[in-house]
Protein backbone atom coordinates (compact mmCIF):
# COMPACT_ATOMS: atom_id res chain seq x y z
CA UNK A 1 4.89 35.36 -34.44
CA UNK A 2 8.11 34.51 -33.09
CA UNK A 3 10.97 36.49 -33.47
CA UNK A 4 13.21 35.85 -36.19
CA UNK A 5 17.17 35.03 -35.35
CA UNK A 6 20.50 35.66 -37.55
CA UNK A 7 22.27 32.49 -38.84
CA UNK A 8 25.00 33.05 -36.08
CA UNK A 9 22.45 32.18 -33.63
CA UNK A 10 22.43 28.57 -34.26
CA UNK A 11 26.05 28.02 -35.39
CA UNK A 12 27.80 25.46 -33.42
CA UNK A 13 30.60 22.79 -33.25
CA UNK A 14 30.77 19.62 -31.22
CA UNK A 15 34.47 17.80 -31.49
CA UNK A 16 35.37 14.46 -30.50
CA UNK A 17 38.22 11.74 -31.20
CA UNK A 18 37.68 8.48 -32.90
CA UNK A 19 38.31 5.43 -31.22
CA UNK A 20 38.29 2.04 -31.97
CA UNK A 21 35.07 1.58 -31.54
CA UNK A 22 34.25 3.43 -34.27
CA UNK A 23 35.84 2.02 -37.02
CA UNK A 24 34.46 -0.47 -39.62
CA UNK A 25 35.92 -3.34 -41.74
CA UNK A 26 38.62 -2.02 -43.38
CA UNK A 27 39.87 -0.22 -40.14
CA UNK A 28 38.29 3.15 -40.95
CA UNK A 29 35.75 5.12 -39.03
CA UNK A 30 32.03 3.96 -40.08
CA UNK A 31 30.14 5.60 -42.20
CA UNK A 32 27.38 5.53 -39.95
CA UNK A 33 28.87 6.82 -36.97
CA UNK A 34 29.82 9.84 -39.04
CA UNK A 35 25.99 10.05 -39.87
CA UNK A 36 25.65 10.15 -36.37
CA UNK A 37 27.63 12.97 -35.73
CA UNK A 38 26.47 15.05 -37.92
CA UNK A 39 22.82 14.59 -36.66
CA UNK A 40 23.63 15.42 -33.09
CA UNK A 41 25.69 18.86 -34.82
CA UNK A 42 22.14 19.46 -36.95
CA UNK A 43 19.83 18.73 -33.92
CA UNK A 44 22.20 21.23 -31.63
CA UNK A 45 21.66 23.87 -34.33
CA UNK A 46 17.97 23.57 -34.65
CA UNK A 47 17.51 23.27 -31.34
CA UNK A 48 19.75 26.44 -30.32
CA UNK A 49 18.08 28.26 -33.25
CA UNK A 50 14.48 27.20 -32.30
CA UNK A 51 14.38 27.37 -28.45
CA UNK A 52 12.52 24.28 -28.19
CA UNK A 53 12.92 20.66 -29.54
CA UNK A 54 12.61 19.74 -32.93
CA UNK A 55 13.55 16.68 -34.38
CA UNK A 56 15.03 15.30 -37.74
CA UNK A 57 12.56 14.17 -40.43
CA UNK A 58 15.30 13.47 -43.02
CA UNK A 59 18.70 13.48 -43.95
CA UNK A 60 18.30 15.28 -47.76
CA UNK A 61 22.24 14.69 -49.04
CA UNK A 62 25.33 13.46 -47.13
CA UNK A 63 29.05 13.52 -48.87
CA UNK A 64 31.73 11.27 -47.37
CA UNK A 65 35.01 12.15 -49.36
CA UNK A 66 37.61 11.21 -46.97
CA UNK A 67 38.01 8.28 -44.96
CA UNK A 68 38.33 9.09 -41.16
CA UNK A 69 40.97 7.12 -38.93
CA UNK A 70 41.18 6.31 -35.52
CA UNK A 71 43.33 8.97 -33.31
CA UNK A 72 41.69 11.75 -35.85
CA UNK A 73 39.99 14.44 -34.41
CA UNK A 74 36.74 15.13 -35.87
CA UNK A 75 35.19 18.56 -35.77
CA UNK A 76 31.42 18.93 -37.16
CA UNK A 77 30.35 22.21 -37.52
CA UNK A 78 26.78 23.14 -37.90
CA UNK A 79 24.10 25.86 -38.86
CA UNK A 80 20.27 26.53 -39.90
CA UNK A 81 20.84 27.29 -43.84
CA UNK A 82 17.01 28.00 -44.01
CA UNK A 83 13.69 28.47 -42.52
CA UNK A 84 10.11 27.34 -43.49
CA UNK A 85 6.66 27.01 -40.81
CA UNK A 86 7.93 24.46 -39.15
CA UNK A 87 10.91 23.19 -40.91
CA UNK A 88 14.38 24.25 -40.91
CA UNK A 89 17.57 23.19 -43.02
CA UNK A 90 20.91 22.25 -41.06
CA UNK A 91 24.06 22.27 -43.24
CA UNK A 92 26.91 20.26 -41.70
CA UNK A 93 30.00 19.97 -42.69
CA UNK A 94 32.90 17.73 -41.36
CA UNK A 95 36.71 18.20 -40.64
CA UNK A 96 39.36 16.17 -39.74
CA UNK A 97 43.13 16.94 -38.28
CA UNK A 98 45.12 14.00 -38.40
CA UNK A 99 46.71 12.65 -35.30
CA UNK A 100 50.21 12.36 -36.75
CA UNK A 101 49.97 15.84 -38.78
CA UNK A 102 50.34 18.95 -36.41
CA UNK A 103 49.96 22.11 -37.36
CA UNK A 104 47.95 21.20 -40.90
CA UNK A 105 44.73 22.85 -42.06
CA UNK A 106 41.99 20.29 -41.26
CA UNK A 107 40.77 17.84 -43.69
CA UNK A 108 37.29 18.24 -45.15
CA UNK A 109 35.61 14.69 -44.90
CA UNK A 110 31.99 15.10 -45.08
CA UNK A 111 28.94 17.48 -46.27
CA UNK A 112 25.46 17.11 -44.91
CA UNK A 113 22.23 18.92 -45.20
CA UNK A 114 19.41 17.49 -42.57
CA UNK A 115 15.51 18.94 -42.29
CA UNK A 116 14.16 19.51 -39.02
CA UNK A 117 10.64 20.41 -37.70
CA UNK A 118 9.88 21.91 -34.82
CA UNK A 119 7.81 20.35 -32.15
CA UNK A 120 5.97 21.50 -29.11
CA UNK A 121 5.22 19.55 -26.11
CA UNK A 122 3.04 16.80 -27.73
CA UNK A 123 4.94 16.43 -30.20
CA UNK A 124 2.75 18.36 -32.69
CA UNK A 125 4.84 20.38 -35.14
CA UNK A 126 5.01 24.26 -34.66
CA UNK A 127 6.23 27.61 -35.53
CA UNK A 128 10.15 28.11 -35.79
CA UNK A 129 12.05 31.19 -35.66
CA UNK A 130 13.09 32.58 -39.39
CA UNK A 131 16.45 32.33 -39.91
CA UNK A 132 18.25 35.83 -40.78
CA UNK A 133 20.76 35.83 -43.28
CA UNK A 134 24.23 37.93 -42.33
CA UNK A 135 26.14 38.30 -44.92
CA UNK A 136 26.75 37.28 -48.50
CA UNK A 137 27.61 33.58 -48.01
CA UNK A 138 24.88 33.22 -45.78
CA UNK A 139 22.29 34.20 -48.30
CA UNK A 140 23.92 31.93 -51.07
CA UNK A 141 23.32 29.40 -48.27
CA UNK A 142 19.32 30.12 -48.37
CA UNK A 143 18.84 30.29 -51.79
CA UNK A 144 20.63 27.25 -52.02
CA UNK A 145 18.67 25.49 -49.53
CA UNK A 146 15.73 26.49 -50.96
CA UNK A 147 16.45 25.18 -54.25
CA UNK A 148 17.23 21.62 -52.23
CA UNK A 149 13.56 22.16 -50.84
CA UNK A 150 12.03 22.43 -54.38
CA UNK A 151 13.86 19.62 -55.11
CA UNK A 152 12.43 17.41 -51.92
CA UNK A 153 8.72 18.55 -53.08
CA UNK A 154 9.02 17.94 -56.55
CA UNK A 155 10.26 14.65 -55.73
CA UNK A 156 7.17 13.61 -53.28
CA UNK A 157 4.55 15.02 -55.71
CA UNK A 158 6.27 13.03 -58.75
CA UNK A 159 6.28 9.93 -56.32
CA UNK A 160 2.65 9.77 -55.18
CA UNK A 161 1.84 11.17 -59.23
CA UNK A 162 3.30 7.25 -59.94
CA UNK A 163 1.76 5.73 -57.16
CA UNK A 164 -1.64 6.98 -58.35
CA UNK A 165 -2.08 8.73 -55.25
């Protein structure tokens, strides 16, 4: 059995500023490239957490509530929620300081909560490292996730129940 690891093992935060390349339409970031970002936080997290690769099977909820500008420097801060076998939850969530609005609390513009597994050398799924709650808001984190999980299941099983299968 591997040895489990506290939540603080896998927190991390990549940063970066948005160009012009990265904006859509209506002169805004892109949704997408936010999606983006927050999978390369989650797959830092489960990675750092794990030890070994593992790879994103699916993107459960995502929350854009604020539009992101060019200039605005975007902060996406990550960290394994929960542990199963092989899967893990990443919880994401993403700030924003404006470029023209020093010295202001960072905006919150996005929520994410990504599942993992954990793969060996082929490729094969594997054994991850349980996740160790710290403190209070970290447990309210892995019930929470693990309410989202029953949720995922429930869903599949009522799918293939339509689908006859």
């Amino acid at each position: 059995m591997i040895e489990a690891r506290p939540t603080g093992y896998s927190r991390v935060t990549l940063s970066r500023i948005m160009t012009s390349q990265d904006v859509n339409l209506y002169g805004t970031v892109h949704g997408g490239v936010i999606m983006k970002f927050v999978d390369d936080a989650a797959g830092a997290a489960a990675a750092r957490h794990c030890g070994f690769n593992a790879v994103t099977v699916s993107l459960d909820e995502i929350a854009l509530m604020v539009p992101v500008r060019v200039g605005d420097l975007v902060h996406a801060k990550a960290q394994v929620n929960w542990t199963g076998n092989t899967s893990i939850e990443v919880g994401v969530t993403v700030l924003a300081e404006r470029w023209n609005e020093g010295g202001r609390e960072p905006v919150n513009v996005a929520s994410a909560y990504l599942v993992f597994v954990g793969i060996d050398a082929f490729g094969k799924p594997r054994e991850v490292p349980r996740v160790m709650p710290a403190d209070a808001e970290d447990e309210r984190r892995f019930a929470e996730a693990e309410i989202r999980r029953q949720h995922r299941l429930a869903r599949r099983r009522a799918i293939s129940a339509h689908r006859g299968e």
